[in-house]
PDB file of N, CA and C in Angstrom:
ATOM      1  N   UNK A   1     -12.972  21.407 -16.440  1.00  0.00           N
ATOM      2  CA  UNK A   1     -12.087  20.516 -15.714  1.00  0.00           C
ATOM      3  C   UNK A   1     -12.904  19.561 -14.860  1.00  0.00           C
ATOM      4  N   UNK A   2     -12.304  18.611 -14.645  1.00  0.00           N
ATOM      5  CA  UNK A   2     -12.814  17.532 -14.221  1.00  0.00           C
ATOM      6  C   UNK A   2     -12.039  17.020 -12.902  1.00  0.00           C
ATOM      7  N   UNK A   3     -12.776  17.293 -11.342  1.00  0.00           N
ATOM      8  CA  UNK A   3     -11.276  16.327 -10.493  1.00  0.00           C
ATOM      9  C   UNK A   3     -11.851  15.072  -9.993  1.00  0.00           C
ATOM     10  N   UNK A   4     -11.237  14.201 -10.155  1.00  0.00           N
ATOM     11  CA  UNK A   4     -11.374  12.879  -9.316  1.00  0.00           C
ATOM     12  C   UNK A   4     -10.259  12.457  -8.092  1.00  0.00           C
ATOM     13  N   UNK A   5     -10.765  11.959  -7.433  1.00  0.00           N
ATOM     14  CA  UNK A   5     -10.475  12.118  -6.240  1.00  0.00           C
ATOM     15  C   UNK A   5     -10.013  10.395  -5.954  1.00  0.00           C
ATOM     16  N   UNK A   6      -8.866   9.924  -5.722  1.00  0.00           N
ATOM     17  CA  UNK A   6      -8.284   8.414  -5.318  1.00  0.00           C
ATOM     18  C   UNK A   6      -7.966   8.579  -4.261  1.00  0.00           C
ATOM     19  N   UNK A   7      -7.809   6.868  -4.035  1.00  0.00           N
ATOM     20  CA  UNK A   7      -7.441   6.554  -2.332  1.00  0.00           C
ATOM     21  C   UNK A   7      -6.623   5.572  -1.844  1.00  0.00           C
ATOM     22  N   UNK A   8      -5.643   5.288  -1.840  1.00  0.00           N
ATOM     23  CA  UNK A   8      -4.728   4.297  -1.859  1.00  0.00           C
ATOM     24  C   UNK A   8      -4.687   3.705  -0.320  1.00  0.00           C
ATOM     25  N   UNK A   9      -3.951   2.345  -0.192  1.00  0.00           N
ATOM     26  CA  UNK A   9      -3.970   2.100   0.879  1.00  0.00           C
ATOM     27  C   UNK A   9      -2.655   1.301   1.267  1.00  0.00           C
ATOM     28  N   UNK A  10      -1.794   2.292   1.613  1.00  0.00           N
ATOM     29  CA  UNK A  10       0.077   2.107   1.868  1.00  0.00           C
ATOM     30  C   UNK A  10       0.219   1.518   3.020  1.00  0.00           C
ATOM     31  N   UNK A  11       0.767   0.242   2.932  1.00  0.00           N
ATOM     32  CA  UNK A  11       1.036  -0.289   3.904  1.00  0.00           C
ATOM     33  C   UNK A  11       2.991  -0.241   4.450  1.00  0.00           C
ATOM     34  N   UNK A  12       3.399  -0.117   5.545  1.00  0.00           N
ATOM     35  CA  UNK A  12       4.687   0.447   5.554  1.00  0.00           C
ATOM     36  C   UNK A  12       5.333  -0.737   6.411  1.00  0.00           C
ATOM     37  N   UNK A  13       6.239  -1.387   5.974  1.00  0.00           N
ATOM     38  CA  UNK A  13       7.317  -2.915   6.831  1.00  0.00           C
ATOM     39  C   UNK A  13       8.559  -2.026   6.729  1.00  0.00           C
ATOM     40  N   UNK A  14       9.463  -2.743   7.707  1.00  0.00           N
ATOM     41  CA  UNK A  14      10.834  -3.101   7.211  1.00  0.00           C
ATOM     42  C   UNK A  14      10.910  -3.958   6.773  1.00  0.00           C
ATOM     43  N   UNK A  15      11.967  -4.376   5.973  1.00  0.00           N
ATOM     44  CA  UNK A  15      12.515  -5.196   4.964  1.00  0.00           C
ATOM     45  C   UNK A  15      13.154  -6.087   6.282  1.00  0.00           C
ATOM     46  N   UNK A  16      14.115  -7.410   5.840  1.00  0.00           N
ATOM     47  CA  UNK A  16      15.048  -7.425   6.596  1.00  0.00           C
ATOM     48  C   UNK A  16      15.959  -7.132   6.930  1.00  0.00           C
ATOM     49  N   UNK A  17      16.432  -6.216   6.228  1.00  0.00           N
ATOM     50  CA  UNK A  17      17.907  -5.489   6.280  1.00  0.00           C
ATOM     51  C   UNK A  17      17.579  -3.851   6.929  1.00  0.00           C
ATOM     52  N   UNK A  18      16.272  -3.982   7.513  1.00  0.00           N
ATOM     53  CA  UNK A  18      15.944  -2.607   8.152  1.00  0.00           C
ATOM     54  C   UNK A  18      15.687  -1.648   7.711  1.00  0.00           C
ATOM     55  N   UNK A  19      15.557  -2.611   5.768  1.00  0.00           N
ATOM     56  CA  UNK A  19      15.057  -0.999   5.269  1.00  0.00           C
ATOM     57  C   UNK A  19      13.032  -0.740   5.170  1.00  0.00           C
ATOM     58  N   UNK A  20      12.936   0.553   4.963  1.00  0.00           N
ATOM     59  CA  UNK A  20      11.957   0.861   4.762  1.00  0.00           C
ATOM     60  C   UNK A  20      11.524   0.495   3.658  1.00  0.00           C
ATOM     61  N   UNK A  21       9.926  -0.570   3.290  1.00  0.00           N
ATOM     62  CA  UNK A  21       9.276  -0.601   2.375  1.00  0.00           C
ATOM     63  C   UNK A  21       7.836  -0.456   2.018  1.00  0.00           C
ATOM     64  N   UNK A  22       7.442   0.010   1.084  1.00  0.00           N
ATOM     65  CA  UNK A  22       5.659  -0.140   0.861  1.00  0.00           C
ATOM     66  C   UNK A  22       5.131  -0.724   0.174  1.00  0.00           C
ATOM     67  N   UNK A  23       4.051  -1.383   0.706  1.00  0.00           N
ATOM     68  CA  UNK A  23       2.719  -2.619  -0.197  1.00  0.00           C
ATOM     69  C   UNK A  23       1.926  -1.363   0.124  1.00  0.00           C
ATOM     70  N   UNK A  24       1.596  -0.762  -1.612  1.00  0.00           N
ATOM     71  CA  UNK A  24       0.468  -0.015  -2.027  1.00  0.00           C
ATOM     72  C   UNK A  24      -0.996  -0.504  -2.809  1.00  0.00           C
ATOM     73  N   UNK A  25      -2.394  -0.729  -1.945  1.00  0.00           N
ATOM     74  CA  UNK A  25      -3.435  -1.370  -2.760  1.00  0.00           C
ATOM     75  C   UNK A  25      -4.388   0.002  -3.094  1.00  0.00           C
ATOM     76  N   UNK A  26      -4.398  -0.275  -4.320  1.00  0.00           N
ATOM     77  CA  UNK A  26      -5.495   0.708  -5.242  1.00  0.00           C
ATOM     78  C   UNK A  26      -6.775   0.258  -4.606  1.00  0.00           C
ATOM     79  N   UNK A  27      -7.284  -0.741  -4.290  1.00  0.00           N
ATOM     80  CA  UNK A  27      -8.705  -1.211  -4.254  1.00  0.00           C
ATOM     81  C   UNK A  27      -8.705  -1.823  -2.367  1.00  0.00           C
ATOM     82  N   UNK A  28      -9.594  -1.303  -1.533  1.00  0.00           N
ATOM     83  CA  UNK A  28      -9.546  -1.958  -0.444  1.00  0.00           C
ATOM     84  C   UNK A  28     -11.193  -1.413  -0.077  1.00  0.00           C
ATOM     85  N   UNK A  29     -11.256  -2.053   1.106  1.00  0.00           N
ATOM     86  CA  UNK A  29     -12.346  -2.298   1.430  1.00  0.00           C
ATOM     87  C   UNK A  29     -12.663  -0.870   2.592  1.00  0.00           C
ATOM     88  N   UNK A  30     -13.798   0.131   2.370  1.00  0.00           N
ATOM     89  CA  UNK A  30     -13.773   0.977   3.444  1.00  0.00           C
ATOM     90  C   UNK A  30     -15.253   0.961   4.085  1.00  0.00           C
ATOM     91  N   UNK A  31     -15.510   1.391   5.076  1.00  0.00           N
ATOM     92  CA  UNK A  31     -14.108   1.777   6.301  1.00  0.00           C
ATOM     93  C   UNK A  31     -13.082   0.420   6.572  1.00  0.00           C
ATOM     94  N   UNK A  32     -11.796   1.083   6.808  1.00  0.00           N
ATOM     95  CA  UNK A  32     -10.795   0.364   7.139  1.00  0.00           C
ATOM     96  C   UNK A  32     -10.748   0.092   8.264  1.00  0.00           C
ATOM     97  N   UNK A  33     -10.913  -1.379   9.213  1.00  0.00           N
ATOM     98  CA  UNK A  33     -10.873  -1.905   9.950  1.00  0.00           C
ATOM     99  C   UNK A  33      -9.562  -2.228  10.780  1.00  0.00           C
ATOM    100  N   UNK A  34      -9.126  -0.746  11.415  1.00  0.00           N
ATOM    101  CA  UNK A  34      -7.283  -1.020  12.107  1.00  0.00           C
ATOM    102  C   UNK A  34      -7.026  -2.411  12.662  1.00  0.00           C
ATOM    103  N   UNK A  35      -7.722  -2.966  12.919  1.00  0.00           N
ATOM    104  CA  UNK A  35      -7.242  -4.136  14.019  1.00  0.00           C
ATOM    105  C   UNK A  35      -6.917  -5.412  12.413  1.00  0.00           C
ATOM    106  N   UNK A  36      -8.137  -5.172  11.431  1.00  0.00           N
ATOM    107  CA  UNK A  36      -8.417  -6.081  10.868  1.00  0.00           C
ATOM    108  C   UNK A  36      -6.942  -5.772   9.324  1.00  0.00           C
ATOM    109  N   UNK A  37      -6.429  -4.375   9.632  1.00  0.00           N
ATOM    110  CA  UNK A  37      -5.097  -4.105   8.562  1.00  0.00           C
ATOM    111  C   UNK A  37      -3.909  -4.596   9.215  1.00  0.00           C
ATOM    112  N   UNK A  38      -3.848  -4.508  10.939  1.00  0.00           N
ATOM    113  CA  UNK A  38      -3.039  -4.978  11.811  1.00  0.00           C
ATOM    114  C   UNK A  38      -2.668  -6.236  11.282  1.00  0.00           C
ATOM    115  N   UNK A  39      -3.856  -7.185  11.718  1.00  0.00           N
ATOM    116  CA  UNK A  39      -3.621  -8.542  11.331  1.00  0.00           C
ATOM    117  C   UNK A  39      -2.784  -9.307  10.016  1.00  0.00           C
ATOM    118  N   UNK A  40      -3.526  -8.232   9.036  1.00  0.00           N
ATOM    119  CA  UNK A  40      -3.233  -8.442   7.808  1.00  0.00           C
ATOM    120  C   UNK A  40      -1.467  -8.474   7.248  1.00  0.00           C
ATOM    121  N   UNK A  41      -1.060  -7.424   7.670  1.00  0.00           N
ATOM    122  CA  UNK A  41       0.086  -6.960   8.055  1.00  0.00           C
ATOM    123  C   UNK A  41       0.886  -7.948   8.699  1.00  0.00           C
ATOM    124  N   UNK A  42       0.650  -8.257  10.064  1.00  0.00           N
ATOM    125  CA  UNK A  42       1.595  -9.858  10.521  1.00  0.00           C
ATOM    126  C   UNK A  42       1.261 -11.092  10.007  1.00  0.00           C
ATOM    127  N   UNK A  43       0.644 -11.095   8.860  1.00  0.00           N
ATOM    128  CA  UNK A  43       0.338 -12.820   8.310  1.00  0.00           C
ATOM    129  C   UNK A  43       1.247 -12.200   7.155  1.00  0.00           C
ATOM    130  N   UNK A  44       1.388 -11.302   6.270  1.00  0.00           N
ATOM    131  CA  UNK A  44       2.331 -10.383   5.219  1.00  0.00           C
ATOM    132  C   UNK A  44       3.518 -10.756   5.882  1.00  0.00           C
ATOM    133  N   UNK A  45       3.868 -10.083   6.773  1.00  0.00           N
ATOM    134  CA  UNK A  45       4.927 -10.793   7.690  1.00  0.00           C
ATOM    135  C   UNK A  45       5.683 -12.083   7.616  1.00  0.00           C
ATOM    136  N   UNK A  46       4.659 -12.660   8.385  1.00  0.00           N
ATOM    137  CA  UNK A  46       5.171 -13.754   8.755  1.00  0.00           C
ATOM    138  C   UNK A  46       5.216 -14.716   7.762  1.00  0.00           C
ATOM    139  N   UNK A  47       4.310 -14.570   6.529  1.00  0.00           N
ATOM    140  CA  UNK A  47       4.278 -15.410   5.434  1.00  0.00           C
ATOM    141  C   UNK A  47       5.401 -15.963   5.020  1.00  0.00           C
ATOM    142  N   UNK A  48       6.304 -15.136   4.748  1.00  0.00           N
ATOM    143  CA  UNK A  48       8.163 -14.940   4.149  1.00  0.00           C
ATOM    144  C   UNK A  48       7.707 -15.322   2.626  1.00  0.00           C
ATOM    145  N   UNK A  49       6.959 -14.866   2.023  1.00  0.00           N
ATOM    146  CA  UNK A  49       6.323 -15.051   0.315  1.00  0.00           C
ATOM    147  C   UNK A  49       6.572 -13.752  -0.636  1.00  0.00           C
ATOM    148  N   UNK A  50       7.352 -12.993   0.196  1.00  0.00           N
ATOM    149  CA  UNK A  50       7.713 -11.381  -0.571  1.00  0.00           C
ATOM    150  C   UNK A  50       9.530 -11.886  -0.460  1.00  0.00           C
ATOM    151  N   UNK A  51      10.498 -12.277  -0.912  1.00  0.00           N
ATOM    152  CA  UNK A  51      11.820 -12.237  -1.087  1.00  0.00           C
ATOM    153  C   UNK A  51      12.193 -11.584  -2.507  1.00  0.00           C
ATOM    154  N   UNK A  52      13.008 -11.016  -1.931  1.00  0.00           N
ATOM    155  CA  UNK A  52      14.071 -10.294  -3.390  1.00  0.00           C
ATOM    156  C   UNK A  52      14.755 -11.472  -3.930  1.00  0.00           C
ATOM    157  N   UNK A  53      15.000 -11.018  -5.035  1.00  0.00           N
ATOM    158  CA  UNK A  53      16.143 -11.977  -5.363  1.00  0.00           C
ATOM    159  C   UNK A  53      17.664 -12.565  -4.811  1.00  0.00           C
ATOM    160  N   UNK A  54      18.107 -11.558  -4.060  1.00  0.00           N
ATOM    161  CA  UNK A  54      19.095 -11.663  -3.133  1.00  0.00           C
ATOM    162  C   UNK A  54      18.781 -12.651  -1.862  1.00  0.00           C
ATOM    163  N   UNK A  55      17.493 -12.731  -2.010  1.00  0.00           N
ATOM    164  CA  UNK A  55      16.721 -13.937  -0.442  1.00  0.00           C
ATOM    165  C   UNK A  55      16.497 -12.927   0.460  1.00  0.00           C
ATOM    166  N   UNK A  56      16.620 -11.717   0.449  1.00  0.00           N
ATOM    167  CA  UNK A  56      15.321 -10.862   1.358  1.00  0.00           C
ATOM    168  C   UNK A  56      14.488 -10.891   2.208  1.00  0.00           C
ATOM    169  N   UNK A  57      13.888 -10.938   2.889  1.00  0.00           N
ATOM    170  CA  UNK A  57      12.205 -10.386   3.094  1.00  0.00           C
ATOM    171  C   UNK A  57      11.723  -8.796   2.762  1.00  0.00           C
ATOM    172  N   UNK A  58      11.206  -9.066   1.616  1.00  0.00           N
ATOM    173  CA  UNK A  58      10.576  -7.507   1.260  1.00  0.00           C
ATOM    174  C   UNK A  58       9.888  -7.098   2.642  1.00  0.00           C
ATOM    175  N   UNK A  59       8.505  -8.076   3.079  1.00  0.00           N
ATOM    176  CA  UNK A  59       8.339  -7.515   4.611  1.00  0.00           C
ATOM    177  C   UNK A  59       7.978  -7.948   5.642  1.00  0.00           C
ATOM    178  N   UNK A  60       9.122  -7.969   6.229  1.00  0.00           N
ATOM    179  CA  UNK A  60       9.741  -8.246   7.577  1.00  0.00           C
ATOM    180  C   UNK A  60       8.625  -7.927   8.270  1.00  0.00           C
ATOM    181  N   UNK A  61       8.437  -6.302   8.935  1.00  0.00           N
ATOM    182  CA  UNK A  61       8.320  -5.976  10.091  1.00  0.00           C
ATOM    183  C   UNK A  61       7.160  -5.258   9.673  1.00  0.00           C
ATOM    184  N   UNK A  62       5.723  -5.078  10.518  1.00  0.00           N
ATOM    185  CA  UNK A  62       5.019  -4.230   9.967  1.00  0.00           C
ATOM    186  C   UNK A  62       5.378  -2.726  10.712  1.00  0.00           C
ATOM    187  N   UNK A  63       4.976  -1.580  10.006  1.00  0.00           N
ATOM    188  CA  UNK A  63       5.895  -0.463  10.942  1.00  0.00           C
ATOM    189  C   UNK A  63       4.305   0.044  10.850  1.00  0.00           C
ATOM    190  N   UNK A  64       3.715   0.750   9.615  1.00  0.00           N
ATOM    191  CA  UNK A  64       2.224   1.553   9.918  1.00  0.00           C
ATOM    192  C   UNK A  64       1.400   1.106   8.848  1.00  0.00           C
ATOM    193  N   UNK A  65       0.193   2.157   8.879  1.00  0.00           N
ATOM    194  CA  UNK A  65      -0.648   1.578   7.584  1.00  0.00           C
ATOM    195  C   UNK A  65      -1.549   3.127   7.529  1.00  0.00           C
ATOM    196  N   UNK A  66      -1.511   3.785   6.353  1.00  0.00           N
ATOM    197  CA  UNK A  66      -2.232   4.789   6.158  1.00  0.00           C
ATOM    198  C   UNK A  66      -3.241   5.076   4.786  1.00  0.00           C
ATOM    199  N   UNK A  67      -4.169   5.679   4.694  1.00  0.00           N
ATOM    200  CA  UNK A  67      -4.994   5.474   3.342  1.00  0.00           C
ATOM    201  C   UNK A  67      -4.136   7.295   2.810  1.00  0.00           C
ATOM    202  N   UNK A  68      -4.007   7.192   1.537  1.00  0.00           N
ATOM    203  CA  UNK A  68      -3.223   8.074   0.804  1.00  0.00           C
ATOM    204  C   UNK A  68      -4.376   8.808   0.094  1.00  0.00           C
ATOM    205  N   UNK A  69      -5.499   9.766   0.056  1.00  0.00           N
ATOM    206  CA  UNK A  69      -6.042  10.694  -0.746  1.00  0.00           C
ATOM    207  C   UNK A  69      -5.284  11.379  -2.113  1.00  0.00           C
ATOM    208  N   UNK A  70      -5.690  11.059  -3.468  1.00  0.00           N
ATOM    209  CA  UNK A  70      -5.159  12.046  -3.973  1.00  0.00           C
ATOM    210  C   UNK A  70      -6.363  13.117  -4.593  1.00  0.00           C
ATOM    211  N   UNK A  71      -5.993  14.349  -5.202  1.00  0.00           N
ATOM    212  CA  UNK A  71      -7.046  15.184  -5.776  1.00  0.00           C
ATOM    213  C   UNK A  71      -6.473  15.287  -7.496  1.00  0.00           C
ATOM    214  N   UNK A  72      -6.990  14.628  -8.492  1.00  0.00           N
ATOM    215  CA  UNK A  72      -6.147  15.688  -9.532  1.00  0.00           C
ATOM    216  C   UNK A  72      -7.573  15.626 -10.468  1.00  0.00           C
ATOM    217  N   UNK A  73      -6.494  17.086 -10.982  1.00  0.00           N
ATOM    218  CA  UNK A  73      -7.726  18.262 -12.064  1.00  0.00           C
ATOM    219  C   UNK A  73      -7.321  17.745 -13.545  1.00  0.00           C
ATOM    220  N   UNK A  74      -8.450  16.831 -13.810  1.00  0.00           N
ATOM    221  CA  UNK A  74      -7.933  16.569 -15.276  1.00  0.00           C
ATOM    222  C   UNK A  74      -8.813  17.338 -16.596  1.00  0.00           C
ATOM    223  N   UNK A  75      -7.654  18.125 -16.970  1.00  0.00           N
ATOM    224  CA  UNK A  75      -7.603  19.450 -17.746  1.00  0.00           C
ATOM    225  C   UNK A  75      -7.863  18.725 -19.666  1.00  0.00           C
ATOM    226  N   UNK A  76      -7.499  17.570 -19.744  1.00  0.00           N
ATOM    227  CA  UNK A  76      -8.110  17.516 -21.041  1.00  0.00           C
ATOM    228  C   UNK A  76      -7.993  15.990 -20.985  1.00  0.00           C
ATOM    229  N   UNK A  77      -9.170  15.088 -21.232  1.00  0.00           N
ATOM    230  CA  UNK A  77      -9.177  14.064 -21.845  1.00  0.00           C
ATOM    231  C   UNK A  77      -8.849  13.308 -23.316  1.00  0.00           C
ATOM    232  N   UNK A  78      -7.675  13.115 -24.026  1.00  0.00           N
ATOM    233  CA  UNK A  78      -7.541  12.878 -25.552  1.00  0.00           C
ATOM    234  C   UNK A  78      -8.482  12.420 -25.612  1.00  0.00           C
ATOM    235  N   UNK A  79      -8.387  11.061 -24.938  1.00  0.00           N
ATOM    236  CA  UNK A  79      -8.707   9.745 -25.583  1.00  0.00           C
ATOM    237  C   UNK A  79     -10.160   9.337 -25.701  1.00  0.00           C
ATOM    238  N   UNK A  80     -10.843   9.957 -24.613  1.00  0.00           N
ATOM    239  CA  UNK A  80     -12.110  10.078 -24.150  1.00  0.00           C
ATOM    240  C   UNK A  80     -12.894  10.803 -25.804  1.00  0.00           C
ATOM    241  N   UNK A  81     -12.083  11.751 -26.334  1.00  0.00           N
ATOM    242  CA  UNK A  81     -13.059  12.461 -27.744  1.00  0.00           C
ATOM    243  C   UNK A  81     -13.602  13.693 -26.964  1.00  0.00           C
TER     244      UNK A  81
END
C-alpha cells in the first residue's frame, strides 16, 4: 500500500443570501500567509465576479480560511500496471 498525503486550501464566504459557501484550491502556496489569505478573501469579495445565475454573489462575506489534510491508502493502482 501506498499513502499519499493532500492538502487543500478551503476558503469559507457567505453568499448573499447568507448562505454558507466554499472556494476550494488544490495548489497554494505554503506556508500560508493569514494576513496575505485575509486579503485575498476581501478582493474575492469585493470583486462581485462569482454570481449565480439567479444574480447572486457566490462570495459575499469572507467568514474563515483553513488548509484541509487528507491521508488515503491506495490499495491497488490499475492503471499504473
Amino acid at each position: 500500500m501506498n499513502m499519499v498525503e493532500t492538502k487543500k486550501l478551503v476558503l469559507t464566504f457567505k453568499n448573499s443570501l447568507g448562505k454558507t459557501t466554499s472556494l476550494t484550491l488544490a495548489k497554494f502556496k505554503e506556508p500560508v500567509d493569514p494576513a496575505k489569505v485575509e486579503a485575498a478573501m476581501v478582493v474575492i469579495a469585493q470583486s462581485q465576479i462569482f454570481i449565480t445565475k439567479e444574480g447572486h454573489r457566490k462570495y459575499a462575506t469572507p467568514v474563515s480560511a483553513r488548509i484541509v489534510t487528507a491521508n488515503t491508502d491506495e490499495i491497488v493502482d490499475l492503471i499504473a500496471g
